[in-house]
C-alpha atoms as a PDB file:
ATOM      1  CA  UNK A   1       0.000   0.000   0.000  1.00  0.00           C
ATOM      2  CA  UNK A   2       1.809   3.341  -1.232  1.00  0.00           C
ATOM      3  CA  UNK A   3       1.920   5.884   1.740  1.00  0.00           C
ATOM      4  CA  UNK A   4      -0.399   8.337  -0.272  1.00  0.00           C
ATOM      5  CA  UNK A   5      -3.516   5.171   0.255  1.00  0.00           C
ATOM      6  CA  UNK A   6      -1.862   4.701   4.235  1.00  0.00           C
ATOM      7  CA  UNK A   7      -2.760   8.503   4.529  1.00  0.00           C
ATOM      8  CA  UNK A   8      -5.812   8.255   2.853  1.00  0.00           C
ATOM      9  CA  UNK A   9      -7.384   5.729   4.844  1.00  0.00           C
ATOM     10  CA  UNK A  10      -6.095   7.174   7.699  1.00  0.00           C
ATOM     11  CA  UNK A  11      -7.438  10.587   6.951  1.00  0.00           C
ATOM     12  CA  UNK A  12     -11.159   8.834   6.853  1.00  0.00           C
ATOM     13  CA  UNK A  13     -10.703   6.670  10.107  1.00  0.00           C
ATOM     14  CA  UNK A  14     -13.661   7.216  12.494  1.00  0.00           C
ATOM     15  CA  UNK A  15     -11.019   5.663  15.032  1.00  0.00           C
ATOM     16  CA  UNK A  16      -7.349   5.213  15.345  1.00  0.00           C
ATOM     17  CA  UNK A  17      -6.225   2.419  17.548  1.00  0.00           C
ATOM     18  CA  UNK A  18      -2.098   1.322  17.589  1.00  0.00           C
ATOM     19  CA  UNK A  19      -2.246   1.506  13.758  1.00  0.00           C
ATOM     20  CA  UNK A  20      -5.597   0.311  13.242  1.00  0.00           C
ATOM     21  CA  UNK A  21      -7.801   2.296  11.345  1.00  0.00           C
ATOM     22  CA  UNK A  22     -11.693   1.779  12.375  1.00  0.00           C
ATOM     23  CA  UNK A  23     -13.934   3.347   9.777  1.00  0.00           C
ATOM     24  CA  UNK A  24     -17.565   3.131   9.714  1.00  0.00           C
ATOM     25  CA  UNK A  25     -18.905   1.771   6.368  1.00  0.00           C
ATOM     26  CA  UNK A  26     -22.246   0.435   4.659  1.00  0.00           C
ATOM     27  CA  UNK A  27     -21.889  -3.518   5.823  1.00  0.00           C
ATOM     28  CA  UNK A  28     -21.226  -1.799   9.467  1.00  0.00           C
ATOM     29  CA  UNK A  29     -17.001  -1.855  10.451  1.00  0.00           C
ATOM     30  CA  UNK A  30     -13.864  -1.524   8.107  1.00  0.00           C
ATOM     31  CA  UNK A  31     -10.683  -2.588  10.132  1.00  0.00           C
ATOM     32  CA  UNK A  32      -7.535  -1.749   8.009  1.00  0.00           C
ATOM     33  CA  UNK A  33      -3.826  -2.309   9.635  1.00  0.00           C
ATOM     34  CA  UNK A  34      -1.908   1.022   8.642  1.00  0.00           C
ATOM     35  CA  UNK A  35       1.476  -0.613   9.495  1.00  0.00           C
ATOM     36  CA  UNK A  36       0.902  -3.834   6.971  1.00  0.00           C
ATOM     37  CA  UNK A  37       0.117  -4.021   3.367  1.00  0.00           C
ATOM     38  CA  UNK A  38      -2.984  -5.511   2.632  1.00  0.00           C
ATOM     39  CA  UNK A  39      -4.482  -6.385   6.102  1.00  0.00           C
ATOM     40  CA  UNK A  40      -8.094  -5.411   6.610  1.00  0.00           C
ATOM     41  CA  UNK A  41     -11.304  -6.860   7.701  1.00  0.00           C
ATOM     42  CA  UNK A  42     -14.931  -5.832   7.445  1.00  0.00           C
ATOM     43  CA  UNK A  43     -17.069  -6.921  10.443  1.00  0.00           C
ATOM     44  CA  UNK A  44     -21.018  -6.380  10.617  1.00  0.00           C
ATOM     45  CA  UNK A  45     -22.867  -4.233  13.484  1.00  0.00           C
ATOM     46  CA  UNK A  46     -22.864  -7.518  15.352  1.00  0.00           C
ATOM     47  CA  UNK A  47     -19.388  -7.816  15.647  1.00  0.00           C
ATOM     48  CA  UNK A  48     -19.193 -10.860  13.422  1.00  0.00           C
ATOM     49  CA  UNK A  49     -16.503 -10.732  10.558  1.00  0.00           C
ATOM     50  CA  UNK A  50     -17.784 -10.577   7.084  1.00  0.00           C
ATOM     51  CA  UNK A  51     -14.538 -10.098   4.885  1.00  0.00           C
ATOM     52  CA  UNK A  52     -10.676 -10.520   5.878  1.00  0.00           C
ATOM     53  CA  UNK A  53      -7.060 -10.552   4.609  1.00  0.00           C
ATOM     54  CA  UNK A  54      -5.756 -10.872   8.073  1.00  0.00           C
ATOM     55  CA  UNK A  55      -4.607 -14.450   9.999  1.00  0.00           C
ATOM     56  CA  UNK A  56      -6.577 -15.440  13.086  1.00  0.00           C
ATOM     57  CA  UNK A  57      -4.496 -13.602  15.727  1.00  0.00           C
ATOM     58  CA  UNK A  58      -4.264 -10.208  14.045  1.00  0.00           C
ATOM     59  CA  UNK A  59      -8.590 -10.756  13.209  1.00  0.00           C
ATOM     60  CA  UNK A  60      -8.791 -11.447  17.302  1.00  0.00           C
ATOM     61  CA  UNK A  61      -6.554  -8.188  17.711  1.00  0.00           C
ATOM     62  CA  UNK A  62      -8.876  -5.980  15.098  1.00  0.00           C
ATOM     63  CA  UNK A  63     -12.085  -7.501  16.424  1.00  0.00           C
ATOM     64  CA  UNK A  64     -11.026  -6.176  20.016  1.00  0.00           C
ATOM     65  CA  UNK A  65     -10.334  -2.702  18.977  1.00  0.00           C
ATOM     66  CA  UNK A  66     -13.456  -2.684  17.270  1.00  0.00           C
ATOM     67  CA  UNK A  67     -15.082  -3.764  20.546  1.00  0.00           C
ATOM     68  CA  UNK A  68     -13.085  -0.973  22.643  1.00  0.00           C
ATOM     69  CA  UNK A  69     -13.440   2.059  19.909  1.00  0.00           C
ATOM     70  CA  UNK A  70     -17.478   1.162  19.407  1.00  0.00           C
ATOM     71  CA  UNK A  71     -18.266   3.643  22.240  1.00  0.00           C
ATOM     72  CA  UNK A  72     -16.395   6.438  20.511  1.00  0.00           C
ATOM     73  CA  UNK A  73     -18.202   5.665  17.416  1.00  0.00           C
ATOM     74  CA  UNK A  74     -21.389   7.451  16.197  1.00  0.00           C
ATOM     75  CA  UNK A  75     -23.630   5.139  14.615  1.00  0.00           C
ATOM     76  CA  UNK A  76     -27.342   3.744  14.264  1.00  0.00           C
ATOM     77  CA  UNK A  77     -28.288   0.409  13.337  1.00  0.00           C
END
């Protein structure tokens, strides 16, 4: 990911957790690692992942920060 898309996505983050970006989004949660190309995952308003490119451990690690930054986010289901 060229630093230009890093800013980008980074730019239109609802949240910023250690390098994950948390942006709100149509299917409900986009989880994007800013430190590692190509590892994101979607996750519904339910908390249950729709979409990944990440391994089990870093999904576990982006699901909690999407647990921990959901009362900071604005949203209505």
């Amino acid at each position: 990911m060229s630093i230009n898309k890093v800013k980008e996505i980074a730019d239109e983050a609802d949240v910023i957790i250690n390098g994950y970006a948390i942006t709100k989004c149509q299917l409900g949660f986009s989880v994007v690692n800013l430190n590692m190309n190509n590892s994101s995952a979607v996750f519904d308003f339910n908390n249950e992942m729709i979409e990944t490119s990440m391994d089990d451990i870093e999904l576990s690690i982006a699901r909690d920060y999407l647990l921990k930054s959901k009362q900071f986010l604005e949203f209505n289901e």
